[in-house]
PDB file of N, CA and C in Angstrom:
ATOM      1  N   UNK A   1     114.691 102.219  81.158  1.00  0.00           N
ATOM      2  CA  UNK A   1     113.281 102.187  80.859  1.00  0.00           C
ATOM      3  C   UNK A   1     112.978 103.248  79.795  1.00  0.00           C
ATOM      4  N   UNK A   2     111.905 103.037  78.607  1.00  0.00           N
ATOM      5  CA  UNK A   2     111.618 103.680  77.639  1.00  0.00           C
ATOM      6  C   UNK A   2     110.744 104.745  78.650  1.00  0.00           C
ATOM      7  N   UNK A   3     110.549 106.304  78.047  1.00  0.00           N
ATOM      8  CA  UNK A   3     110.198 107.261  78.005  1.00  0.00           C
ATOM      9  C   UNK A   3     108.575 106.940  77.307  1.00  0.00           C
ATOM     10  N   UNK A   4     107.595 107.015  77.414  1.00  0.00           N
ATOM     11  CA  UNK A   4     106.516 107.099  76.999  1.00  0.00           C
ATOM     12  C   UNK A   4     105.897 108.322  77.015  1.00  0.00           C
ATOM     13  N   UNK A   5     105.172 108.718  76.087  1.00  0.00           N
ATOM     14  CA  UNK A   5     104.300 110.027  75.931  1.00  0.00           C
ATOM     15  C   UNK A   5     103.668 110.371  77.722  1.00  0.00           C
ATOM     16  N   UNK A   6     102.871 109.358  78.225  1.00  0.00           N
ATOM     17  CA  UNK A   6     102.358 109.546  79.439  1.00  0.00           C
ATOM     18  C   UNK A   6     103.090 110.153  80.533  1.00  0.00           C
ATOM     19  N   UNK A   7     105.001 109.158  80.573  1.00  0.00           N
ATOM     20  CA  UNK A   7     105.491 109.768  81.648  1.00  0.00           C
ATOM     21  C   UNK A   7     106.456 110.555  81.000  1.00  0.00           C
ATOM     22  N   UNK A   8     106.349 111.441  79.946  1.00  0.00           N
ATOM     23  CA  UNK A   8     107.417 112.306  79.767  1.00  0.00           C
ATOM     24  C   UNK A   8     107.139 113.840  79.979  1.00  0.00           C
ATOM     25  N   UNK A   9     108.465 113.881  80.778  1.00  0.00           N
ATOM     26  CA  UNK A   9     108.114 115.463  81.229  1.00  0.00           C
ATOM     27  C   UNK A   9     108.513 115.454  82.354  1.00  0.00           C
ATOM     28  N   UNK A  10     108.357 116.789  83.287  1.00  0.00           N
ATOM     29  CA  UNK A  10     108.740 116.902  84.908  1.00  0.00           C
ATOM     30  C   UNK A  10     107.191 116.646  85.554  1.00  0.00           C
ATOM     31  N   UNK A  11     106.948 116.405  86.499  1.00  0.00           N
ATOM     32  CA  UNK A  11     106.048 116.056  87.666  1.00  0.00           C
ATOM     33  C   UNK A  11     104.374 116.730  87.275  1.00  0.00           C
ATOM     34  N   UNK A  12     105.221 118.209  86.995  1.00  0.00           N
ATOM     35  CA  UNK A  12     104.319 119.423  87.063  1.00  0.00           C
ATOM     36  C   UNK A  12     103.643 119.278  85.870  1.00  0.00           C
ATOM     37  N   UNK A  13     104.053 118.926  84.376  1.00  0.00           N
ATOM     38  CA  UNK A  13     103.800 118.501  83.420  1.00  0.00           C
ATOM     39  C   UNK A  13     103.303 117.024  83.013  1.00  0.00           C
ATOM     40  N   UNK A  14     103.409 116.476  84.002  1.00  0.00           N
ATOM     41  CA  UNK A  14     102.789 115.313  83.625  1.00  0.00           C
ATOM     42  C   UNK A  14     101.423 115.525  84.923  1.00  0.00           C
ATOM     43  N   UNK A  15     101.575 115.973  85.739  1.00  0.00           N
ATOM     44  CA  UNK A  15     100.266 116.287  86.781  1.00  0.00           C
ATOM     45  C   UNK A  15      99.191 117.178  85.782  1.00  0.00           C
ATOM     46  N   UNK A  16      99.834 118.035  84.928  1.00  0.00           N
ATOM     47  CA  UNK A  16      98.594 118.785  83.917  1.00  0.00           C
ATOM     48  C   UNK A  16      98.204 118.154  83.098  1.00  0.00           C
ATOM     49  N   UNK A  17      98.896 117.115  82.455  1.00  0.00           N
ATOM     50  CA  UNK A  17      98.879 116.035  81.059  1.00  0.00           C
ATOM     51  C   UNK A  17      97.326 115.077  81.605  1.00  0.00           C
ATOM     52  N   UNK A  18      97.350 114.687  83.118  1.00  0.00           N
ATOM     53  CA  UNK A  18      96.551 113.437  83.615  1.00  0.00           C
ATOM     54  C   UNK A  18      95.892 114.893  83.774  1.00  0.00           C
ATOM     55  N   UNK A  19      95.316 115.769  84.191  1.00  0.00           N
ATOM     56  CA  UNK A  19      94.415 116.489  84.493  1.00  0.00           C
ATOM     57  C   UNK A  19      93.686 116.612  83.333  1.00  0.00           C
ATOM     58  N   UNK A  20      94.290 116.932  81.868  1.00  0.00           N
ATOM     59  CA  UNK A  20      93.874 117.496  80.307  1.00  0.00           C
ATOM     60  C   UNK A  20      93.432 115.669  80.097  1.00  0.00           C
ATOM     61  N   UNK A  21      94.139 114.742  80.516  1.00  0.00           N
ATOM     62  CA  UNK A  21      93.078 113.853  79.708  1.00  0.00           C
ATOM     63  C   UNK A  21      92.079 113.640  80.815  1.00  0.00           C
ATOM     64  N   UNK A  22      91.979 113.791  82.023  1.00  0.00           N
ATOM     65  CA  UNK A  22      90.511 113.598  82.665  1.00  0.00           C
ATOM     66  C   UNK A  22      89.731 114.935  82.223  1.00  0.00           C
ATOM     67  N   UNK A  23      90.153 115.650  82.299  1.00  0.00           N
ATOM     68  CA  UNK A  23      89.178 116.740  81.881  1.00  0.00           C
ATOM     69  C   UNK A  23      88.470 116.242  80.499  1.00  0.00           C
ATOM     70  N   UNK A  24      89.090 115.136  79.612  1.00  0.00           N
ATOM     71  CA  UNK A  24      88.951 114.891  78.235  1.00  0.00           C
ATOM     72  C   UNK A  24      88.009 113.608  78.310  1.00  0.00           C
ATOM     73  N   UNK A  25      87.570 113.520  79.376  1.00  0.00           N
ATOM     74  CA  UNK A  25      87.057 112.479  79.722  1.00  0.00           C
ATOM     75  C   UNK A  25      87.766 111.163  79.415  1.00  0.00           C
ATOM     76  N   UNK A  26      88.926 110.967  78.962  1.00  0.00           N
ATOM     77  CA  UNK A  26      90.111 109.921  78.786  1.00  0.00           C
ATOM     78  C   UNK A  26      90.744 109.394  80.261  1.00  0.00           C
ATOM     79  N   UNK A  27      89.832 108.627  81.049  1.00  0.00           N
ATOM     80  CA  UNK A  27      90.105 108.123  82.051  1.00  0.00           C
ATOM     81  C   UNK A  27      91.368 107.232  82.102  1.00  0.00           C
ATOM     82  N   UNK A  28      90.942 106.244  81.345  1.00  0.00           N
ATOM     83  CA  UNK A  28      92.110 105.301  81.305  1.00  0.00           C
ATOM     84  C   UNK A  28      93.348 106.176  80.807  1.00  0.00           C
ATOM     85  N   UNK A  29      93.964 107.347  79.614  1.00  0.00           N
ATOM     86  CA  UNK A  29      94.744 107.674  79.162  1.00  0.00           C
ATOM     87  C   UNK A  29      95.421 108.484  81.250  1.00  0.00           C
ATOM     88  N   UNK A  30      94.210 109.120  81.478  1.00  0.00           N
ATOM     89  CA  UNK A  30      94.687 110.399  82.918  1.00  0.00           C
ATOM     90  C   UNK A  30      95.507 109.284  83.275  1.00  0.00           C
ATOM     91  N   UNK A  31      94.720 107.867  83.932  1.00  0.00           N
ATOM     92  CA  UNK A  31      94.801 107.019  85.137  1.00  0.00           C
ATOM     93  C   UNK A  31      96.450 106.806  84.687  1.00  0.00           C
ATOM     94  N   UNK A  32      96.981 106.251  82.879  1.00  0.00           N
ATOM     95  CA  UNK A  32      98.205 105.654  82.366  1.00  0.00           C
ATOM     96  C   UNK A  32      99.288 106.828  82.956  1.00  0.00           C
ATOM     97  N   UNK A  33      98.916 108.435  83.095  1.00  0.00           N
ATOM     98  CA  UNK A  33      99.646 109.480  83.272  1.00  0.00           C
ATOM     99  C   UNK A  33     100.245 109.787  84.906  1.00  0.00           C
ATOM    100  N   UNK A  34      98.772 109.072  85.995  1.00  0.00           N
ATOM    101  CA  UNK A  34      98.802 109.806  86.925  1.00  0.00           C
ATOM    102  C   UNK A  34      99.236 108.578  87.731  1.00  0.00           C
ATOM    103  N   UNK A  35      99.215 107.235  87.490  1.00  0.00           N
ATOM    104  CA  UNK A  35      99.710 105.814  88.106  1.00  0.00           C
ATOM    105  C   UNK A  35     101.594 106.188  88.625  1.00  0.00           C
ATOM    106  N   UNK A  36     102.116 106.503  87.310  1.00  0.00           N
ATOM    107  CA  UNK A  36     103.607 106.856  87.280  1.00  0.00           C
ATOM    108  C   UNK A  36     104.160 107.866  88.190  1.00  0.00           C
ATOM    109  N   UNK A  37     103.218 109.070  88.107  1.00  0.00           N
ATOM    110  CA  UNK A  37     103.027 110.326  88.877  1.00  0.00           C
ATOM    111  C   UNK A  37     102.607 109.902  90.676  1.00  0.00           C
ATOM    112  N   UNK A  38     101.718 109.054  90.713  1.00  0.00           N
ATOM    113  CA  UNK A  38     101.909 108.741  91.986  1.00  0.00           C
ATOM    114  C   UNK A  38     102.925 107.905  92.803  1.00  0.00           C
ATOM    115  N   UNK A  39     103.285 106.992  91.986  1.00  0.00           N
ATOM    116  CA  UNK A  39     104.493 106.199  92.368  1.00  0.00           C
ATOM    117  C   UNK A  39     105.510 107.644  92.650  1.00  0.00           C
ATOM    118  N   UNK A  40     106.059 108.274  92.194  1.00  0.00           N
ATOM    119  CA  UNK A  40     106.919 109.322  92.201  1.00  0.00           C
ATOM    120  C   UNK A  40     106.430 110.206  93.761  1.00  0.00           C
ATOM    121  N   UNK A  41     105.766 110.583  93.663  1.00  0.00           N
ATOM    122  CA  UNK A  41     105.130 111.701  94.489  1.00  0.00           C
ATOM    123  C   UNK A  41     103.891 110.853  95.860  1.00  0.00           C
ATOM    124  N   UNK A  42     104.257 109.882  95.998  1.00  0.00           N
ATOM    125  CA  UNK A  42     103.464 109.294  96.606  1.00  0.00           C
ATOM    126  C   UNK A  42     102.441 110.095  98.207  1.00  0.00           C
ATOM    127  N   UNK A  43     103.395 110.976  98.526  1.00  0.00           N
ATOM    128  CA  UNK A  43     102.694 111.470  99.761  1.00  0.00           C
ATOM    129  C   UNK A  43     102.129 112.438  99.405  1.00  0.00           C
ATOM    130  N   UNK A  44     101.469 112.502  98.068  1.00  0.00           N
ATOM    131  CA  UNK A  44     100.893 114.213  97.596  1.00  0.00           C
ATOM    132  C   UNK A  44      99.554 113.472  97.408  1.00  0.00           C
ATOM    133  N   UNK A  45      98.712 114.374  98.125  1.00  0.00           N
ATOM    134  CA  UNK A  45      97.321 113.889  97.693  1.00  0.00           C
ATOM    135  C   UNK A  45      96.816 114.145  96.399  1.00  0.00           C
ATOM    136  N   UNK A  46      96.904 115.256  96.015  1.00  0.00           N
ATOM    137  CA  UNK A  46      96.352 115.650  94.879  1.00  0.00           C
ATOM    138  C   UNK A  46      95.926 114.685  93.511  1.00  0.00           C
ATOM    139  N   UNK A  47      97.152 114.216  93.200  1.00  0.00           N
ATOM    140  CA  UNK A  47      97.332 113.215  92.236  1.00  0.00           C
ATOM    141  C   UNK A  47      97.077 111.490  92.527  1.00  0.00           C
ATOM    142  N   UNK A  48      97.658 111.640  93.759  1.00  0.00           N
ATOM    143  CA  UNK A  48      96.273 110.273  93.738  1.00  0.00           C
ATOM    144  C   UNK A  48      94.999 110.672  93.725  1.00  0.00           C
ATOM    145  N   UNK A  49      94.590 111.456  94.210  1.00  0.00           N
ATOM    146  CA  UNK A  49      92.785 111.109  94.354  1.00  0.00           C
ATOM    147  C   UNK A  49      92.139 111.929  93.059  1.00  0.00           C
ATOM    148  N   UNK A  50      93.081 112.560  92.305  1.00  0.00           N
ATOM    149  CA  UNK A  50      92.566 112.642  90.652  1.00  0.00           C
ATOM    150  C   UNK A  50      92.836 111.017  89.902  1.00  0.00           C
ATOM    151  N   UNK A  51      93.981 110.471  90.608  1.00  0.00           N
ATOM    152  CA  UNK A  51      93.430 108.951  90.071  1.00  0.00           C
ATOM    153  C   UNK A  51      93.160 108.208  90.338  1.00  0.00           C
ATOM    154  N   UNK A  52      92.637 108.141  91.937  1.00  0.00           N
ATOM    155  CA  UNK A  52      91.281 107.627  92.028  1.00  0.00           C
ATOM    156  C   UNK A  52      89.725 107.837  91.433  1.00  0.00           C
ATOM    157  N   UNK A  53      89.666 109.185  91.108  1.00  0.00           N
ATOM    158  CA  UNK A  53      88.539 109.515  90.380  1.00  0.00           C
ATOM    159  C   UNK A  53      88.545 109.048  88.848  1.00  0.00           C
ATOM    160  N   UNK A  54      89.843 109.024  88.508  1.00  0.00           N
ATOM    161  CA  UNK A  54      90.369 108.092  86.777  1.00  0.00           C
ATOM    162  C   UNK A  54      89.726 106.467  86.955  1.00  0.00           C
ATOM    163  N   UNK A  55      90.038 106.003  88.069  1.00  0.00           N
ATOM    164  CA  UNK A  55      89.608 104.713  88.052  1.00  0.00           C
ATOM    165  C   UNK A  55      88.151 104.388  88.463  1.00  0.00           C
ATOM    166  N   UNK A  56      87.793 105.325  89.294  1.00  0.00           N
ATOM    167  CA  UNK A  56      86.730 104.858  89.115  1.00  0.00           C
ATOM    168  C   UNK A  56      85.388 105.394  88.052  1.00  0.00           C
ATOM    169  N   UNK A  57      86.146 106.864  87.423  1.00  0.00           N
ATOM    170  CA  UNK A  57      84.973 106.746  86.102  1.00  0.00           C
ATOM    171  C   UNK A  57      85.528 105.739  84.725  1.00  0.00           C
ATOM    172  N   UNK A  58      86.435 104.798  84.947  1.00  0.00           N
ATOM    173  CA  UNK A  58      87.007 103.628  84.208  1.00  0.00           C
ATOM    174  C   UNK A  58      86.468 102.175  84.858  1.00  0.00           C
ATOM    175  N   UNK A  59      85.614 102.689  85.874  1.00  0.00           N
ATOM    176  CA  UNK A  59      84.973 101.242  86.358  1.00  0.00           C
ATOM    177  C   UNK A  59      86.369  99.679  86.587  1.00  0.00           C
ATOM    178  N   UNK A  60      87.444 100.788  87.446  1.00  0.00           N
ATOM    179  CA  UNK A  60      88.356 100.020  87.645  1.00  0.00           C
ATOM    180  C   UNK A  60      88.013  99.871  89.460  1.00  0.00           C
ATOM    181  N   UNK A  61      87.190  99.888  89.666  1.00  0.00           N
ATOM    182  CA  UNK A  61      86.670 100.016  91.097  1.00  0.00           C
ATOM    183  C   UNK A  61      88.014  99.304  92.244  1.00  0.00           C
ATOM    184  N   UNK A  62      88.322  98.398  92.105  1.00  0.00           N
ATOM    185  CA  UNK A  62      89.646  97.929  93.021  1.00  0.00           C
ATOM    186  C   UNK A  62      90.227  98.561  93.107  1.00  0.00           C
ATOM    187  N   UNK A  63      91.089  99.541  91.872  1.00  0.00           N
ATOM    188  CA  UNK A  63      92.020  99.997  91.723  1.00  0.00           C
ATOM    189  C   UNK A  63      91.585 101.474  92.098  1.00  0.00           C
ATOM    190  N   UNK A  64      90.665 102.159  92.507  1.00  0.00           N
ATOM    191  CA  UNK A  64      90.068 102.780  93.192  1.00  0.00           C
ATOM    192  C   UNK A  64      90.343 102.754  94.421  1.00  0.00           C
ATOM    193  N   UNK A  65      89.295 102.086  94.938  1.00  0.00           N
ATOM    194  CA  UNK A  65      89.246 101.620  96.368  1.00  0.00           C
ATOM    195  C   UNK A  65      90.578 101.690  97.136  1.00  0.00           C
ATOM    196  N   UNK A  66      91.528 101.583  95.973  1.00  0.00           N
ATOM    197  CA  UNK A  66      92.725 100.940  96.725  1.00  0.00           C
ATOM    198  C   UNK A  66      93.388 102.087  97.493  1.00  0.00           C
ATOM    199  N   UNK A  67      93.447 103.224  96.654  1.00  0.00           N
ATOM    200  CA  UNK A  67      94.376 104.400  96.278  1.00  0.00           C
ATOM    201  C   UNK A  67      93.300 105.192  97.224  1.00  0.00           C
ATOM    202  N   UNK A  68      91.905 105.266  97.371  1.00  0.00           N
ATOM    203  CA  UNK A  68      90.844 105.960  98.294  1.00  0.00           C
ATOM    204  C   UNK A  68      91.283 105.308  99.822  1.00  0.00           C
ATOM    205  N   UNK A  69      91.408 103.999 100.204  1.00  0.00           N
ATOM    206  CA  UNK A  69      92.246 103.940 101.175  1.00  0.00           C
ATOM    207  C   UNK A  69      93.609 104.558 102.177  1.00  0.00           C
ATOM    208  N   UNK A  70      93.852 104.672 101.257  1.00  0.00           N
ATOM    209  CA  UNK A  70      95.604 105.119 100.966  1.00  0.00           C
ATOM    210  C   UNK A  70      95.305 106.215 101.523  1.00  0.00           C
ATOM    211  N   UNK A  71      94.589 107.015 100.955  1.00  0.00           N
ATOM    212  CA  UNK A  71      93.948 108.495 101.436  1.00  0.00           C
ATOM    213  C   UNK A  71      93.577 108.595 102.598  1.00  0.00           C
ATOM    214  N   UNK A  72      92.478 107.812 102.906  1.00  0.00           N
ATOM    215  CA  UNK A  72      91.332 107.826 103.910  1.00  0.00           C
ATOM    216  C   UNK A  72      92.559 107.685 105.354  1.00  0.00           C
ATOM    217  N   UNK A  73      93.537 106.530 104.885  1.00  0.00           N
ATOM    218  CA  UNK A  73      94.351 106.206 106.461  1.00  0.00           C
ATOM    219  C   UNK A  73      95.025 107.268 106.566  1.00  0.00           C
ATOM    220  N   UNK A  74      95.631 108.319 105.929  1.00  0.00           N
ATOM    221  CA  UNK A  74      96.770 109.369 106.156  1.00  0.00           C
ATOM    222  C   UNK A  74      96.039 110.552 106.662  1.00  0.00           C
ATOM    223  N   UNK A  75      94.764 111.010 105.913  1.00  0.00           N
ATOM    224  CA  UNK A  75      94.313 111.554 106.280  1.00  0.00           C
ATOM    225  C   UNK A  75      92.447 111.144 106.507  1.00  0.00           C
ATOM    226  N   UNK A  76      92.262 110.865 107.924  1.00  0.00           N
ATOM    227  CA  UNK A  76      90.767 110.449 107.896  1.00  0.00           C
ATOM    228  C   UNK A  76      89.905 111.470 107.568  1.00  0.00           C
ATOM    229  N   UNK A  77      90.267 112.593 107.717  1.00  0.00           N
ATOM    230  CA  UNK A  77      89.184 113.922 107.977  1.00  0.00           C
ATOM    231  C   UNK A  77      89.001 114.367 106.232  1.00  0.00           C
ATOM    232  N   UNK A  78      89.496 113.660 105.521  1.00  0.00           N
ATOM    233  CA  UNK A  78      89.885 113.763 103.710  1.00  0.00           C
ATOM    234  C   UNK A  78      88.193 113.636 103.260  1.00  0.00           C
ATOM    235  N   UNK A  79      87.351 114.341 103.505  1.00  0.00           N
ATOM    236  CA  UNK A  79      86.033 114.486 102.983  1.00  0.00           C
ATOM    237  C   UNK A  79      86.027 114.038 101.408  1.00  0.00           C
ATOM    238  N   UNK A  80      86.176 114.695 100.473  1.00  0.00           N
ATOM    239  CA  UNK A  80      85.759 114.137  99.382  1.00  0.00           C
ATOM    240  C   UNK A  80      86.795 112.323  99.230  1.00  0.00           C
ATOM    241  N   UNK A  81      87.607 112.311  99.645  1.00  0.00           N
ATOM    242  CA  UNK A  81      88.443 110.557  99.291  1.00  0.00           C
ATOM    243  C   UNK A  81      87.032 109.371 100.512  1.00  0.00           C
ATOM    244  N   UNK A  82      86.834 109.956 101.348  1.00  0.00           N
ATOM    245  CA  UNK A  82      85.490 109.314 102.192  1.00  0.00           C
ATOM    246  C   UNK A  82      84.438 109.018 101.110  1.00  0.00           C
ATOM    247  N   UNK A  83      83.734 110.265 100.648  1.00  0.00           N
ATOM    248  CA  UNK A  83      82.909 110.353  99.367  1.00  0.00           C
ATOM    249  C   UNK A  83      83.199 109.473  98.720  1.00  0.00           C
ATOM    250  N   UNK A  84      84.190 109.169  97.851  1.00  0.00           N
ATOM    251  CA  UNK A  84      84.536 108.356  96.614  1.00  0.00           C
ATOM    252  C   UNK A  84      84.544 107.333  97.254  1.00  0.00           C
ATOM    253  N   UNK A  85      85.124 107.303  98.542  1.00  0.00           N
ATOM    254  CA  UNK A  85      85.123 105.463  98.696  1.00  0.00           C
ATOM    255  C   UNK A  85      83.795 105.111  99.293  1.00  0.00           C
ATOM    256  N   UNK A  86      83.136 105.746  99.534  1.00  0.00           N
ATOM    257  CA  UNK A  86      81.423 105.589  99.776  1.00  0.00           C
ATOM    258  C   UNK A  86      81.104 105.083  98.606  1.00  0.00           C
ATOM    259  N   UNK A  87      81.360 105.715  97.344  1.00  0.00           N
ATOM    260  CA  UNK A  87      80.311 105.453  95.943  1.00  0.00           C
ATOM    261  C   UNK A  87      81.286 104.686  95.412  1.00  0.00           C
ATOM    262  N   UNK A  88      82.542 104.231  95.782  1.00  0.00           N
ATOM    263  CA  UNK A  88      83.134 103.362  94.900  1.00  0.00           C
ATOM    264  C   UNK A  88      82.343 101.744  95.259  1.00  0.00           C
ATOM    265  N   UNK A  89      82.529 101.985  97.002  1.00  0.00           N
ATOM    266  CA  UNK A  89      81.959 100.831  97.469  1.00  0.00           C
ATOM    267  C   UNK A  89      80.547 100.427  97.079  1.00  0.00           C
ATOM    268  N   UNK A  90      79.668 101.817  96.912  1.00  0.00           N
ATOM    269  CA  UNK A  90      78.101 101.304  96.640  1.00  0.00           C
ATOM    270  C   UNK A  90      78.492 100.650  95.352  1.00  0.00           C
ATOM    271  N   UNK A  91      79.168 100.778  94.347  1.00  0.00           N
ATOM    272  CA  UNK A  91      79.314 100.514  92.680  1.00  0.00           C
ATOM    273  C   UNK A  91      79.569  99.257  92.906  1.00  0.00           C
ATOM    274  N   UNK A  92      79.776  98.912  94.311  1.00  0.00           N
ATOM    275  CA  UNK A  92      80.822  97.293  94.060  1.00  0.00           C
ATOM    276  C   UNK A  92      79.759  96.368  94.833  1.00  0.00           C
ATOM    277  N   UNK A  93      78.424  96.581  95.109  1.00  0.00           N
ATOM    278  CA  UNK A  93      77.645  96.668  96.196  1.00  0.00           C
ATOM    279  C   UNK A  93      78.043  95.977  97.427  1.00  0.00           C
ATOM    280  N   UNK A  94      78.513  97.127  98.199  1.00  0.00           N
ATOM    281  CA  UNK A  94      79.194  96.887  99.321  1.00  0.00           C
ATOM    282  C   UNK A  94      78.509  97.815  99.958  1.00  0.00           C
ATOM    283  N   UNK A  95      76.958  97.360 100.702  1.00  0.00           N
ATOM    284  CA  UNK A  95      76.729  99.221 100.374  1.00  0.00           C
ATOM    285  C   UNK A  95      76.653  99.344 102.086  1.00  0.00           C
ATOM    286  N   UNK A  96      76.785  98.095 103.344  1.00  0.00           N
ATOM    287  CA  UNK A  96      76.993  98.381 104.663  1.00  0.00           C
ATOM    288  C   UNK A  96      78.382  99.071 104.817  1.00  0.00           C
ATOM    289  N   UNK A  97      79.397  98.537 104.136  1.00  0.00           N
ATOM    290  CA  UNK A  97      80.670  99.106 104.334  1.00  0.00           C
ATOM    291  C   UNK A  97      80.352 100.748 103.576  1.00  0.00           C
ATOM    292  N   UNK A  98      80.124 100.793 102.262  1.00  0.00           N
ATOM    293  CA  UNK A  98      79.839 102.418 102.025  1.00  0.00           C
ATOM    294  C   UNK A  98      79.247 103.408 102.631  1.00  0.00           C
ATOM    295  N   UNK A  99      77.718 102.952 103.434  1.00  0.00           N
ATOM    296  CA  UNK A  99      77.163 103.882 104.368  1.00  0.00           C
ATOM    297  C   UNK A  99      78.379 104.194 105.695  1.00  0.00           C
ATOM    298  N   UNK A 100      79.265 103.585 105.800  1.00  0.00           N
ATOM    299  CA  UNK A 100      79.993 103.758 106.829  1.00  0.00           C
ATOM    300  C   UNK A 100      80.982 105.547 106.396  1.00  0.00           C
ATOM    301  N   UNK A 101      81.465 105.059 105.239  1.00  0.00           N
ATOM    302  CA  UNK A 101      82.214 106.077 104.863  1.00  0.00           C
ATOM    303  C   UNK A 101      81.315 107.145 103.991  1.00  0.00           C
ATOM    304  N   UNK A 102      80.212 107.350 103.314  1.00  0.00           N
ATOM    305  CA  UNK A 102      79.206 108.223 103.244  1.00  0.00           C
ATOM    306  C   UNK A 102      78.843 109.232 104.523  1.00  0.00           C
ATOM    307  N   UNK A 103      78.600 108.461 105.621  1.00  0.00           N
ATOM    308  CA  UNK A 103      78.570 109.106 106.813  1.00  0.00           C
ATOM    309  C   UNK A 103      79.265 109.672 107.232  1.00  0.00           C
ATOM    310  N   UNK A 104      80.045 109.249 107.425  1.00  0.00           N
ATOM    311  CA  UNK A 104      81.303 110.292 107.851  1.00  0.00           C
ATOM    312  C   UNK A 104      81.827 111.730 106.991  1.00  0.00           C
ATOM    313  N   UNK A 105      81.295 111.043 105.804  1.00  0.00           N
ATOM    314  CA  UNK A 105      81.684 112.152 104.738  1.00  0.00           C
ATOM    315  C   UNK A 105      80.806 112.995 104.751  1.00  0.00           C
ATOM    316  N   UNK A 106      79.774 112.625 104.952  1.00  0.00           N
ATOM    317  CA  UNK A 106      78.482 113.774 105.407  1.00  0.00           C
ATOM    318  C   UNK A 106      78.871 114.305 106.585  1.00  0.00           C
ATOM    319  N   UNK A 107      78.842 114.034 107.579  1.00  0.00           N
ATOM    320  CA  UNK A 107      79.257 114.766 109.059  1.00  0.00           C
ATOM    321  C   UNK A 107      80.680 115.924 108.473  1.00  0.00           C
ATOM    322  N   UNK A 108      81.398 115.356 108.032  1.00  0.00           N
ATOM    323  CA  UNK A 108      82.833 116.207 107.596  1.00  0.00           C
ATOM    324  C   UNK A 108      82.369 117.586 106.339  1.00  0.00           C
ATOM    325  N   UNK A 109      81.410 117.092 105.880  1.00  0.00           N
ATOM    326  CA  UNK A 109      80.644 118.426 105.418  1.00  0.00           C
ATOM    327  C   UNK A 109      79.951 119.413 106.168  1.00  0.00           C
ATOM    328  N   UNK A 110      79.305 118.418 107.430  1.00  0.00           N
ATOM    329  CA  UNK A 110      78.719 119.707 107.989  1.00  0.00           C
ATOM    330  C   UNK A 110      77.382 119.421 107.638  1.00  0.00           C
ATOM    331  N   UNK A 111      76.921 118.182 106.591  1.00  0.00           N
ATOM    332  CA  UNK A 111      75.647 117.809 106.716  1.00  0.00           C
ATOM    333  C   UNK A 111      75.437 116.668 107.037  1.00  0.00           C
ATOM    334  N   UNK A 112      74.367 117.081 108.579  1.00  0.00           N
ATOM    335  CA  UNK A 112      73.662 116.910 109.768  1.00  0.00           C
ATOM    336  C   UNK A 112      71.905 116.854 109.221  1.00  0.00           C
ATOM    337  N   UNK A 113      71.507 115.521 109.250  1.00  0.00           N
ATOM    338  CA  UNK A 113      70.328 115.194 109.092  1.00  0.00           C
ATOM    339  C   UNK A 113      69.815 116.324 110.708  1.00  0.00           C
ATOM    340  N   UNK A 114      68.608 116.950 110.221  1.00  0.00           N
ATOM    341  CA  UNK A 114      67.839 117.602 111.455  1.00  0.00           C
ATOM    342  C   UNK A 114      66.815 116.705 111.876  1.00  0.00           C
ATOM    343  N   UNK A 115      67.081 116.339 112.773  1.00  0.00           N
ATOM    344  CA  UNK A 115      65.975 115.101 113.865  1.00  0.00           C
ATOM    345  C   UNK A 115      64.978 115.690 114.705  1.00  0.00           C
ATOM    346  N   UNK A 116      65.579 116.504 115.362  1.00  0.00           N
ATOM    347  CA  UNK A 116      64.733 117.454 116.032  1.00  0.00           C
ATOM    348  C   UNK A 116      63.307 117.622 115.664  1.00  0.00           C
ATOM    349  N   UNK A 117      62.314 117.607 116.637  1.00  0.00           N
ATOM    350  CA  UNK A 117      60.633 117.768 116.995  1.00  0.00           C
ATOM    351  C   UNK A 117      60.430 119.260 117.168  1.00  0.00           C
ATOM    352  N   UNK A 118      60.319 120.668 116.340  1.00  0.00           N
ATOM    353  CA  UNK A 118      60.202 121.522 116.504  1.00  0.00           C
ATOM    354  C   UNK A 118      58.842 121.930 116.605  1.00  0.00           C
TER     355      UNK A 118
END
């Protein structure tokens, strides 16, 4: 297999490469960097859910969703991957299934609507 600009380098260098083009707002370029990087490193959160955030400011919403899953089952208590798949789902209007995972992602913050009659 050819060497491409995206996957060339060690792990660590291509994990900064997809970070410098999301930071560059170059979603699709991060997502081309950090797709390869997750296949490799698959049980590291980090780099998927920087490309989950690639896909979904690329309005690749499936390809989102997919990888926010991935997250959500390994680790449920994963507050911000809950978040994203809350707003990936509202983007897709799915928005009974999103309040599901919004909620939770709120409770896992620690914000607690106050109900209480004081």
């Amino acid at each position: 297999m050819e060497t491409t600009y995206y996957d060339h380098g060690t792990a660590a260098e291509r994990w900064e490469r997809g970070r410098q083009f999301f930071d560059a707002q170059d979603y699709a370029g991060a997502a081309r960097v950090l797709a390869r990087l997750v296949d490799e490193v698959p049980e590291q959160t980090g780099p998927r859910l920087l490309l989950a955030r690639a896909y979904y400011h690329s309005a690749q919403l499936s390809r989102a969703e997919a990888e926010l899953r991935v997250i959500v089952e390994r680790d449920p208590v994963e507050h911000y991957a809950r978040l994203m798949l809350g707003r990936t789902l509202q983007r897709q209007a799915r928005h009974d299934e999103a309040e599901t995972h919004l909620r939770i992602a709120s409770a896992l913050a620690g914000d607690f609507a106050d109900d209480r009659d004081d």
